[in-house]
N, C-alpha and C. Protein backbone atom coordinates (compact mmCIF):
# COMPACT_ATOMS: atom_id res chain seq x y z
N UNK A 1 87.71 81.77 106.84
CA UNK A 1 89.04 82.27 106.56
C UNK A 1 89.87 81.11 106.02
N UNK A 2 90.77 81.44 104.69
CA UNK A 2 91.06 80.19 104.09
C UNK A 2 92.82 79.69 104.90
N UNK A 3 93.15 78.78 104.70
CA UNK A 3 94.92 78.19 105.77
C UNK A 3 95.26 79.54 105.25
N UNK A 4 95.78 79.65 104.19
CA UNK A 4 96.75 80.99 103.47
C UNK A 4 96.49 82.19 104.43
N UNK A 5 95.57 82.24 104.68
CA UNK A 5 95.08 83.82 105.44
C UNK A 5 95.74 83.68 106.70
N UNK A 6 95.08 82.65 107.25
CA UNK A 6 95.61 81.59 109.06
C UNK A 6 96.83 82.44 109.19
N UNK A 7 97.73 81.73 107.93
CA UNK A 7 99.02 81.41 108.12
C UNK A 7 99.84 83.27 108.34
N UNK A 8 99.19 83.79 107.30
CA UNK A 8 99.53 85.28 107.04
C UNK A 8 99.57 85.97 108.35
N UNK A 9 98.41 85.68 108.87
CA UNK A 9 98.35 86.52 110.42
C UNK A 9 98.75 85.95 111.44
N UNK A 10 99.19 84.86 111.83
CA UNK A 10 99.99 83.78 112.64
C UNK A 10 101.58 84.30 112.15
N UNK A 11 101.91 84.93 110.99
CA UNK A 11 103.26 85.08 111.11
C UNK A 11 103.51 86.59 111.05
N UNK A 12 102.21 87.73 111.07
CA UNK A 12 103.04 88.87 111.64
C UNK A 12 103.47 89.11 112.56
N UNK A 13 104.12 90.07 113.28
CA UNK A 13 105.03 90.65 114.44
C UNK A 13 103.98 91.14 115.38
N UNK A 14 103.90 90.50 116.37
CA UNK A 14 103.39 90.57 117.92
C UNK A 14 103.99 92.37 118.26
N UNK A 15 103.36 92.54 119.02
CA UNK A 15 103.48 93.92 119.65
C UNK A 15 105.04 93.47 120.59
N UNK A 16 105.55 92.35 121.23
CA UNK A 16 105.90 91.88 122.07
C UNK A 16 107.28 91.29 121.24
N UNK A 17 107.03 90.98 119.80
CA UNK A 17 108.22 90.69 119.34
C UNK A 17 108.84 91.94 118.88
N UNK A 18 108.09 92.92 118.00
CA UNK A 18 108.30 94.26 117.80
C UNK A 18 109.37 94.82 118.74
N UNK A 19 108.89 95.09 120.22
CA UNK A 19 109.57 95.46 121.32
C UNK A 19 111.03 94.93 121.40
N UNK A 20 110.79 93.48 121.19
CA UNK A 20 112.08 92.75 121.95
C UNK A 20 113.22 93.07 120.33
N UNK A 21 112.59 93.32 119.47
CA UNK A 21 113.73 93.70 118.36
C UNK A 21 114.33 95.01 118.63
N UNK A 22 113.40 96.13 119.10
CA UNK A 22 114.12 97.20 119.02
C UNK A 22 115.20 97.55 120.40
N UNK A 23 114.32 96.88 121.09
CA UNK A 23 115.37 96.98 122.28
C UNK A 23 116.85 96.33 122.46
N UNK A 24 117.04 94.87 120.89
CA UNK A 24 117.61 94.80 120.45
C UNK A 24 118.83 95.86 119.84
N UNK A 25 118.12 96.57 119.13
CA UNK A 25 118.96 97.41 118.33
C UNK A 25 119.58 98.94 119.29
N UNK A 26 118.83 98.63 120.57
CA UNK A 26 119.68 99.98 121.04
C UNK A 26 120.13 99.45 122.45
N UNK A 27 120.76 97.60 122.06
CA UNK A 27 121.47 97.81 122.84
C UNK A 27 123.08 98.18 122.34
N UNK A 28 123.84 98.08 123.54
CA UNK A 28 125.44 98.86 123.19
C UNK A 28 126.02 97.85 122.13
N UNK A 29 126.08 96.42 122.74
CA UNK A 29 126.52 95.39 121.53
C UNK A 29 126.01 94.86 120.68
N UNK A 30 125.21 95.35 119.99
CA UNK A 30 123.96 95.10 118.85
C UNK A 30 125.02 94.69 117.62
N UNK A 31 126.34 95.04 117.67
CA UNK A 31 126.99 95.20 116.47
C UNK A 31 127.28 93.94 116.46
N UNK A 32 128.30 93.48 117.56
CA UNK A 32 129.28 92.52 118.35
C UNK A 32 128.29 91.68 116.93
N UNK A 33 129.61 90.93 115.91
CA UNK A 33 129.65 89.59 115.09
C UNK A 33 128.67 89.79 113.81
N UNK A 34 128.08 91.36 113.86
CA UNK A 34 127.54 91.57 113.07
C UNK A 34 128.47 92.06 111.55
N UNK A 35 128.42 92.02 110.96
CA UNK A 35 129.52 92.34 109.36
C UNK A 35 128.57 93.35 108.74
N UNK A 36 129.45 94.62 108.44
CA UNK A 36 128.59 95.32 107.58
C UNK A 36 128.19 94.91 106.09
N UNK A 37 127.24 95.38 105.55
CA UNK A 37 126.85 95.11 104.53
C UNK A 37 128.01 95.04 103.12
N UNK A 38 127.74 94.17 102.33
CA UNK A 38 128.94 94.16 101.04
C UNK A 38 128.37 95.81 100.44
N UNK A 39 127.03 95.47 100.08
CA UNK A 39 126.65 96.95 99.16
C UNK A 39 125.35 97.35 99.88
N UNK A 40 124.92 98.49 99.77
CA UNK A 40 123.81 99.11 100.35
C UNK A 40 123.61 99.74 99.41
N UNK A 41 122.11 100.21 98.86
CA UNK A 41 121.25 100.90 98.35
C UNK A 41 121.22 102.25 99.00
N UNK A 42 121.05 103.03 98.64
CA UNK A 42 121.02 104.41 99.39
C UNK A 42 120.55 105.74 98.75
N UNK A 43 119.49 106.74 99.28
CA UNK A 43 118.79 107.69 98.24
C UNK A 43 119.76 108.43 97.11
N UNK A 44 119.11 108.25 96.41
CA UNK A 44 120.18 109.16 95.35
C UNK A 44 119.96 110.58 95.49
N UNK A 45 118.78 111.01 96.14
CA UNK A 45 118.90 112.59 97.10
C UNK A 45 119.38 113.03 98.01
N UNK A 46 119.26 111.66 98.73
CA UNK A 46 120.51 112.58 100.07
C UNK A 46 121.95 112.27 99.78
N UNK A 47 122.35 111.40 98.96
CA UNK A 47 123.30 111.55 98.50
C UNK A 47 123.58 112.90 97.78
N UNK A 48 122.84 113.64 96.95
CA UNK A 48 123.22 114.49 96.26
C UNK A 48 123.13 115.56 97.49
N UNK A 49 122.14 115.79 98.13
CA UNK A 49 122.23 116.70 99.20
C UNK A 49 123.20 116.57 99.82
N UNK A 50 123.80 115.76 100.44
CA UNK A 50 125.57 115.56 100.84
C UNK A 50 126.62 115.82 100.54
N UNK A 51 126.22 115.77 98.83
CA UNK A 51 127.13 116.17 98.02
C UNK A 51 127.93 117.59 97.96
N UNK A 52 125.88 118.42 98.03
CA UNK A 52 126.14 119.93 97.48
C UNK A 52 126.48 120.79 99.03
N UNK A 53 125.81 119.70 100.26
CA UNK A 53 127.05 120.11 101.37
C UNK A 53 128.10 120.82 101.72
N UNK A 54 128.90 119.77 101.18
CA UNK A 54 130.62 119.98 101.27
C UNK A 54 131.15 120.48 99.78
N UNK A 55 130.16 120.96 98.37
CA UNK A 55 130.11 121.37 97.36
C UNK A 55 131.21 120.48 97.10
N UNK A 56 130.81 118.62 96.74
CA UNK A 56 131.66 117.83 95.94
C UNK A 56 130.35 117.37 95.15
N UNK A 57 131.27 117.37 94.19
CA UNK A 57 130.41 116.63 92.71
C UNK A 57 131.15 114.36 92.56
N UNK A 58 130.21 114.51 91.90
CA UNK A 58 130.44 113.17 91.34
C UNK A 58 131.69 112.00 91.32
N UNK A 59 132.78 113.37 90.59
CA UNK A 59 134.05 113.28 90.34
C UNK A 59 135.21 113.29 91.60
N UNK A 60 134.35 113.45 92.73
CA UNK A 60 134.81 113.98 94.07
C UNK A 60 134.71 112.07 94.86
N UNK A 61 133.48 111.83 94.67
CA UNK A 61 133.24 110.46 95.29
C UNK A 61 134.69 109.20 94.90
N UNK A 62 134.55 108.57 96.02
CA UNK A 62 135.58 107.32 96.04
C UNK A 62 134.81 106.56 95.13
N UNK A 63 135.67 105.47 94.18
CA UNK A 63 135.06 104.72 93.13
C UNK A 63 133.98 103.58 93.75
N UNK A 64 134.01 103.41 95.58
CA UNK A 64 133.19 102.50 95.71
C UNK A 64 131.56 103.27 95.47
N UNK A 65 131.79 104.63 95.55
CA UNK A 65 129.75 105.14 95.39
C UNK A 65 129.77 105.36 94.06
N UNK A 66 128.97 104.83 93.82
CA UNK A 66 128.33 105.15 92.37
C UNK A 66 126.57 105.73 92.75
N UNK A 67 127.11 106.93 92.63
CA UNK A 67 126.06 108.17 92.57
C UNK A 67 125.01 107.45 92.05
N UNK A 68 124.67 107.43 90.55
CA UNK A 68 123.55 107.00 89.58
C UNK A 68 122.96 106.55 89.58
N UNK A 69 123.59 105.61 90.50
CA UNK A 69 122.95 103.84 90.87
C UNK A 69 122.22 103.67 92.31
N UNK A 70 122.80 105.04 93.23
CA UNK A 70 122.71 105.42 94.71
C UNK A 70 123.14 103.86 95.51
N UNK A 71 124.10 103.19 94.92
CA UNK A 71 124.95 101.92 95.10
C UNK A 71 126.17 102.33 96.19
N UNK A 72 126.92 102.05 96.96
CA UNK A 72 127.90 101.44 98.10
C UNK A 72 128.24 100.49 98.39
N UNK A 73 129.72 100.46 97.56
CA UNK A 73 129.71 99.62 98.31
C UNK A 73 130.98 99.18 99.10
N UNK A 74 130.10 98.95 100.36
CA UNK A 74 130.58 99.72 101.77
C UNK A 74 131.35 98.95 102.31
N UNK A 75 131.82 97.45 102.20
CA UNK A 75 132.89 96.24 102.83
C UNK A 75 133.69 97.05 102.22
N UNK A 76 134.40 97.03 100.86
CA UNK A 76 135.11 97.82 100.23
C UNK A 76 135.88 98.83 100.44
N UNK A 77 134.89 99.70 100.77
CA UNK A 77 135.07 101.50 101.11
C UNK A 77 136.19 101.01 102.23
N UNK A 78 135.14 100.45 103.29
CA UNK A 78 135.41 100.31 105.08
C UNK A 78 136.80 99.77 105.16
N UNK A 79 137.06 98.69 104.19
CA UNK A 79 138.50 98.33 104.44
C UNK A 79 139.59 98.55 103.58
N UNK A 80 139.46 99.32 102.32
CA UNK A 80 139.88 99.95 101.63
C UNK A 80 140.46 101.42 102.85
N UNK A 81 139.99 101.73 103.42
CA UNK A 81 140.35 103.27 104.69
C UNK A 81 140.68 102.29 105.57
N UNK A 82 140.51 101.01 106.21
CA UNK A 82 141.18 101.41 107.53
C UNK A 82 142.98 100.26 107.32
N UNK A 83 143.16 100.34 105.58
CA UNK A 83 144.03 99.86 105.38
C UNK A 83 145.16 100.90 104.44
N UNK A 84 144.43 102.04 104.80
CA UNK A 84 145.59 103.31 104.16
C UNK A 84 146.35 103.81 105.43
N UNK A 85 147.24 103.70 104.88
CA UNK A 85 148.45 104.90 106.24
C UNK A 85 147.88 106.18 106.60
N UNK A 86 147.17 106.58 105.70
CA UNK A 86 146.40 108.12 106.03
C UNK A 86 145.62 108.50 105.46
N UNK A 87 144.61 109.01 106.14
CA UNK A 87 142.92 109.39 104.57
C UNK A 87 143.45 110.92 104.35
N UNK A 88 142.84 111.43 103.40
CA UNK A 88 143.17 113.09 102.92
C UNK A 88 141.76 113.70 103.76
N UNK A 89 141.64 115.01 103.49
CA UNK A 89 140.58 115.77 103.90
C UNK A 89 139.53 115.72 103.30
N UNK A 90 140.21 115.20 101.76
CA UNK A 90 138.72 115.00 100.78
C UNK A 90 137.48 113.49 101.36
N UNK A 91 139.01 112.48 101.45
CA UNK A 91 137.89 111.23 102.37
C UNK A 91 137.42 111.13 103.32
N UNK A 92 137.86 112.11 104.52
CA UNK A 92 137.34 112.89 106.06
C UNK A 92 135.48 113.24 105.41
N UNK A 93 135.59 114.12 104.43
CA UNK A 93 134.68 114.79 104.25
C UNK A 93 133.68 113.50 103.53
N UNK A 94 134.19 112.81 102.54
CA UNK A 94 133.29 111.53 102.13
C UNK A 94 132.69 110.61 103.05
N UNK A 95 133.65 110.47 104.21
CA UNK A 95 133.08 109.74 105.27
C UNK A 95 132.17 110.34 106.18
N UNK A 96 132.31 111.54 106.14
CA UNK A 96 131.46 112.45 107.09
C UNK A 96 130.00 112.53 106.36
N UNK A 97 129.54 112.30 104.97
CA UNK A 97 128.92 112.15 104.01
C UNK A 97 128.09 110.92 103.87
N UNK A 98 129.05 110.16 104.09
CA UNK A 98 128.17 108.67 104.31
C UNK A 98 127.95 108.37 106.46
N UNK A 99 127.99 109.09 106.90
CA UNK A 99 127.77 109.06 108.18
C UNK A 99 126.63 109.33 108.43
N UNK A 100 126.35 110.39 108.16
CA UNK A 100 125.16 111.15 108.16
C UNK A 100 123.80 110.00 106.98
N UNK A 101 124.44 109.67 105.95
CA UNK A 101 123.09 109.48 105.15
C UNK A 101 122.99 107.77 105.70
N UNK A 102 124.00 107.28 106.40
CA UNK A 102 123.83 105.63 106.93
C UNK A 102 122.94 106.23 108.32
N UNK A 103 123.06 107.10 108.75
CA UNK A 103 122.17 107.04 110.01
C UNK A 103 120.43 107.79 110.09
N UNK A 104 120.81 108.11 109.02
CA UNK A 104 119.02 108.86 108.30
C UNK A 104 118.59 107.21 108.11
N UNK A 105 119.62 106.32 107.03
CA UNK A 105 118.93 105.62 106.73
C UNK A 105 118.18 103.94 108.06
N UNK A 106 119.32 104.08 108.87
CA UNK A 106 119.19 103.60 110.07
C UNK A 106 117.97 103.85 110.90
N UNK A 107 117.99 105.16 110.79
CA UNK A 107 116.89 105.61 111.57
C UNK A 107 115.09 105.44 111.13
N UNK A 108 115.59 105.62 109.49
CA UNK A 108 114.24 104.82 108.73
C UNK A 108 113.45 103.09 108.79
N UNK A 109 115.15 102.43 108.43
CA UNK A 109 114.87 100.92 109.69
C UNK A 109 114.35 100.87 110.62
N UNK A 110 114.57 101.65 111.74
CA UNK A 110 114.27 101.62 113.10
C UNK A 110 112.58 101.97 112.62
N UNK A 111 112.38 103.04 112.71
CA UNK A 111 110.94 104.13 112.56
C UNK A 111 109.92 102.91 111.78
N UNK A 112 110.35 102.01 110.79
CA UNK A 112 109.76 101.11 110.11
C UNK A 112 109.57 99.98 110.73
N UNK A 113 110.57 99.51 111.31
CA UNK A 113 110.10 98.51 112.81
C UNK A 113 109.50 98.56 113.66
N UNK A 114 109.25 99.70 114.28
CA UNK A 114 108.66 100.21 115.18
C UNK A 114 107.18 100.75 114.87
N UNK A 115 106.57 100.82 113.73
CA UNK A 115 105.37 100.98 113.16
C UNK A 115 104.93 100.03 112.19
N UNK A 116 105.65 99.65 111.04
CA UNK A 116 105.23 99.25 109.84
C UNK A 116 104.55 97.54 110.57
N UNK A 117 103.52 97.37 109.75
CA UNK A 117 103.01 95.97 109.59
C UNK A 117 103.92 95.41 108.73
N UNK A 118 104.79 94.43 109.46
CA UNK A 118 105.90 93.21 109.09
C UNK A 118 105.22 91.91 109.50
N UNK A 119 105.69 91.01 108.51
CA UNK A 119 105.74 90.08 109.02
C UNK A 119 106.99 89.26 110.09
N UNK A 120 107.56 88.29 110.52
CA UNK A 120 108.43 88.43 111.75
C UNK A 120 109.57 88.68 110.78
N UNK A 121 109.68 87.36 109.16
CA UNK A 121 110.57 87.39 108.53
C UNK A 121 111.05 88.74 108.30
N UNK A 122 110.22 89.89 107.85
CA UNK A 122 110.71 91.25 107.10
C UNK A 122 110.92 91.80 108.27
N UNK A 123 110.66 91.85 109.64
CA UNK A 123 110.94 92.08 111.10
C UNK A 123 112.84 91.69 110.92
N UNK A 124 112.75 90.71 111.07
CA UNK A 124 113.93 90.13 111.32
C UNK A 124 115.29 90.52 110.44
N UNK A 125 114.99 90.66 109.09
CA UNK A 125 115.26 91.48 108.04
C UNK A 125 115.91 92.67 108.41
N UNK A 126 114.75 93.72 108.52
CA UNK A 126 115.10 94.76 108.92
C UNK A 126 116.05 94.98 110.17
N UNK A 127 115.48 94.56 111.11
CA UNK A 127 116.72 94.16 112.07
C UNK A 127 118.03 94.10 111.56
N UNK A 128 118.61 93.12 111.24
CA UNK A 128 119.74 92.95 110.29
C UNK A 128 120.21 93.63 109.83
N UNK A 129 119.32 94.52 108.94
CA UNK A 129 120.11 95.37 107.69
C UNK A 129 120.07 96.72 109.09
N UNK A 130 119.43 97.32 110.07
CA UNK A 130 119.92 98.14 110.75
C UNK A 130 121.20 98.05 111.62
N UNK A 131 121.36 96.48 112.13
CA UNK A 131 122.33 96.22 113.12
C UNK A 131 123.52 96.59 112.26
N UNK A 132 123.51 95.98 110.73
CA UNK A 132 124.60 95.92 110.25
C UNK A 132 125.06 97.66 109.66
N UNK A 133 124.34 98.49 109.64
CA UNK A 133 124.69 99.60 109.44
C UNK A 133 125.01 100.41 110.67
N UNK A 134 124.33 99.89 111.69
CA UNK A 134 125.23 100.47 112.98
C UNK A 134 126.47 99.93 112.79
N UNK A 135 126.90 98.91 112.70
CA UNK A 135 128.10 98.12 112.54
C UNK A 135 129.28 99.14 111.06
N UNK A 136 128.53 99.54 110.31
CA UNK A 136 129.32 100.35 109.77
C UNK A 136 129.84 101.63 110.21
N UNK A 137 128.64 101.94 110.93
CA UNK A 137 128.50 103.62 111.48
C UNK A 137 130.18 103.36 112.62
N UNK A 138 129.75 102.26 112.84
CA UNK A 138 130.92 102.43 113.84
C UNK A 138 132.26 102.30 112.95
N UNK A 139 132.15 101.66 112.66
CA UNK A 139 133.68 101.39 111.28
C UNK A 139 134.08 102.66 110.93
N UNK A 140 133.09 103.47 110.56
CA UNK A 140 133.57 104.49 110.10
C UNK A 140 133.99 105.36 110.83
N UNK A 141 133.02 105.78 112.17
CA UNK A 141 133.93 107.11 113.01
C UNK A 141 135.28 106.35 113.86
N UNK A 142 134.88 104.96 113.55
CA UNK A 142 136.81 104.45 114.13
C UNK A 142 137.78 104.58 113.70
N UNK A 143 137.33 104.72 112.24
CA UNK A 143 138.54 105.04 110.88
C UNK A 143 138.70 106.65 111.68
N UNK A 144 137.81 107.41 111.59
CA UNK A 144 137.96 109.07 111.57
C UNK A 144 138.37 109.24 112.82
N UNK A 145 138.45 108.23 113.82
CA UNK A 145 138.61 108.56 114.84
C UNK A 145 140.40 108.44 115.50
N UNK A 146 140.73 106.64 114.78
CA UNK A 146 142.10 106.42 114.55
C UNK A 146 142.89 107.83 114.05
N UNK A 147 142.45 107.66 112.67
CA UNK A 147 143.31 108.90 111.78
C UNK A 147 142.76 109.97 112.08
N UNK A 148 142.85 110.60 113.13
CA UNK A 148 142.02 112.21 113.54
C UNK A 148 143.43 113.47 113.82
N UNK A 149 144.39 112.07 114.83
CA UNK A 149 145.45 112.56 114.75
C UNK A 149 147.01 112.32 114.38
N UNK A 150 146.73 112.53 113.25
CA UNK A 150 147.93 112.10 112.26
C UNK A 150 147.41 110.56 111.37
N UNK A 151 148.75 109.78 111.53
CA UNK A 151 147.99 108.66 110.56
C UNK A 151 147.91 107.41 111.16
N UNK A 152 147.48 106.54 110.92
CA UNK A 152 146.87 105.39 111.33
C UNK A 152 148.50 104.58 110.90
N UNK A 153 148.80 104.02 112.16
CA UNK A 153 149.72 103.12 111.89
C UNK A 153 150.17 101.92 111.04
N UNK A 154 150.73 101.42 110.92
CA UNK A 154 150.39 100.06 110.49
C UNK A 154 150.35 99.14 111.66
N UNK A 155 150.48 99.40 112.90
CA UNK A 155 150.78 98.51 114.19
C UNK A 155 148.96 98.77 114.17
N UNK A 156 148.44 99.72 114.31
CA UNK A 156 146.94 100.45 114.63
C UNK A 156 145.98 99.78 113.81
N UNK A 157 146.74 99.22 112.19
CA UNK A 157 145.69 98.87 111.35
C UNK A 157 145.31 97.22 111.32
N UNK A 158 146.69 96.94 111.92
CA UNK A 158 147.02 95.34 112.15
C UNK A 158 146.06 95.25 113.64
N UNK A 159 146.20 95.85 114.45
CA UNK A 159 145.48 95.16 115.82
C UNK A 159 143.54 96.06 115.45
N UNK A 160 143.54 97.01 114.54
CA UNK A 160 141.87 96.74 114.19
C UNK A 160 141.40 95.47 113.45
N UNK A 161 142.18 95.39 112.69
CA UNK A 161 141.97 93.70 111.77
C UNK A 161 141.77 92.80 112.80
N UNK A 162 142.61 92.44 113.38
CA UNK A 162 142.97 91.61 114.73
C UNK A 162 141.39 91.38 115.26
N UNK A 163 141.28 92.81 115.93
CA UNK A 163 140.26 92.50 117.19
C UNK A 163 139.04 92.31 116.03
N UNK A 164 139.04 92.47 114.60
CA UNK A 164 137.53 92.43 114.29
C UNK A 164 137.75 91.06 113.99
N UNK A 165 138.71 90.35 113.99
CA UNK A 165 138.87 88.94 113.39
C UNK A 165 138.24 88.18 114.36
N UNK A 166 138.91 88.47 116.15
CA UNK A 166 138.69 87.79 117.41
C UNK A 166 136.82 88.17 117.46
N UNK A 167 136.17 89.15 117.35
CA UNK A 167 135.33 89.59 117.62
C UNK A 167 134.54 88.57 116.76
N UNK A 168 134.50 88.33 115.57
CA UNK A 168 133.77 87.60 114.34
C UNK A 168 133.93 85.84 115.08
N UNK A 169 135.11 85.71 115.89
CA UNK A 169 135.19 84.31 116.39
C UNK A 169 134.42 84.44 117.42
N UNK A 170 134.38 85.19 118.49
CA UNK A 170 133.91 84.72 119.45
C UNK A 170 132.43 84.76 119.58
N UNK A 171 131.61 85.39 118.38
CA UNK A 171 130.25 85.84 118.16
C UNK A 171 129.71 84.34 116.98
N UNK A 172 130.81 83.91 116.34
CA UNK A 172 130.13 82.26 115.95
C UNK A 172 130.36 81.22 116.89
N UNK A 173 131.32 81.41 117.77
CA UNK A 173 131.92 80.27 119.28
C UNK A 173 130.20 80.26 119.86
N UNK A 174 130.20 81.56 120.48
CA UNK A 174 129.04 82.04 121.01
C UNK A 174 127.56 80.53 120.00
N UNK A 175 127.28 81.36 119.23
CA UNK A 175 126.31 80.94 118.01
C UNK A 175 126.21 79.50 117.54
N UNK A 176 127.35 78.91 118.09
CA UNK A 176 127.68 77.42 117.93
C UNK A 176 126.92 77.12 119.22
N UNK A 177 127.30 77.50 120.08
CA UNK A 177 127.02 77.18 121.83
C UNK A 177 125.50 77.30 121.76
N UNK A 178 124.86 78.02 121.25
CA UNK A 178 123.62 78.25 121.80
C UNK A 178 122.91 77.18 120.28
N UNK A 179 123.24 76.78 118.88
CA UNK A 179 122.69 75.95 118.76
C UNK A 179 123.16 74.74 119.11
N UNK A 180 123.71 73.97 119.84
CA UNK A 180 124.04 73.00 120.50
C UNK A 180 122.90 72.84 121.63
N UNK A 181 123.08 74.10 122.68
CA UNK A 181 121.93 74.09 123.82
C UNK A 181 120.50 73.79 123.55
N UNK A 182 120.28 74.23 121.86
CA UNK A 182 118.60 74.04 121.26
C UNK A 182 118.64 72.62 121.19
N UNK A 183 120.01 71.86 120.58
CA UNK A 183 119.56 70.33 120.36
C UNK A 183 119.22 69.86 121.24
């Protein structure tokens, strides 16, 4: 067996690392310092199936989805809504749209971790790109959840900024601390 090969199977995912990722991902603070994604890729079928849903077309989508491209992009979207005084029924329904197709796609992360032959890197990867879409999932039913009844303050929009600001500090404080403890 030549090093190259060695090396290949020395760096896939243990049954044991497998485990300790997913149990990762369902724990409660999986999100905690995680940032959702700038843009996500996303089927351009279940997008359209979402679409014909709530019977919105193209012309219906917020300028961050670009249908064509099955492109999001979702920092954007996320703080673009939780920095309006009030969403309409049409963006209730867009968000309810991307709820559903971020957690199909979540759930494909997961199902792919949990079976697929990875190596730890594409392990670790995946990880990531699921944590960080839980991390949206939540963004979003907080938006729908804030503005559910009536509109989102500006006192409401200032202390979500706030706590995601404190939250982003205390998850690199954290991250500092523990590489210090490795030196």
């Amino acid at each position: 067996m030549s090093e190259i090969e060695k090396n290949e199977i020395i760096d896939y995912l243990t049954e044991a690392e497998r485990k300790k990722l997913l149990a990762s991902l369902h724990h409660v603070l999986v999100w905690v310092g995680v940032k959702e994604p700038e843009q996500m890729q996303i089927d351009c079928n279940d997008l359209r199936s979402e679409m014909e849903k709530f019977h919105q077309t193209e012309k219906d989508l917020p300028p961050e989805i670009h249908a064509g491209q099955g492109l999001v992009e979702l920092h954007s979207l996320i703080w673009r809504l939780i920095n309006e005084k009030e969403i309409t029924e049409k963006e209730r329904l867009q968000i309810a749209e991307l709820i559903e197709i971020l957690e199909k796609k979540e759930k494909i992360d997961e199902e792919d971790l949990r079976s697929a032959k990875l190596t730890q890197k594409q392990a670790i990867a995946l990880h990531d790109e699921a944590a960080s879409i839980i991390r949206a999932l939540l963004d979003f039913k907080d938006i729908l959840k804030k503005k559910e009844h009536g509109t989102l303050t500006e006192y409401d929009a200032e202390e979500l900024i706030k706590r995601k600001v404190n939250e982003a500090r205390k998850w690199n404080t954290f991250i500092e601390k523990i590489k210090k403890d490795d030196v």
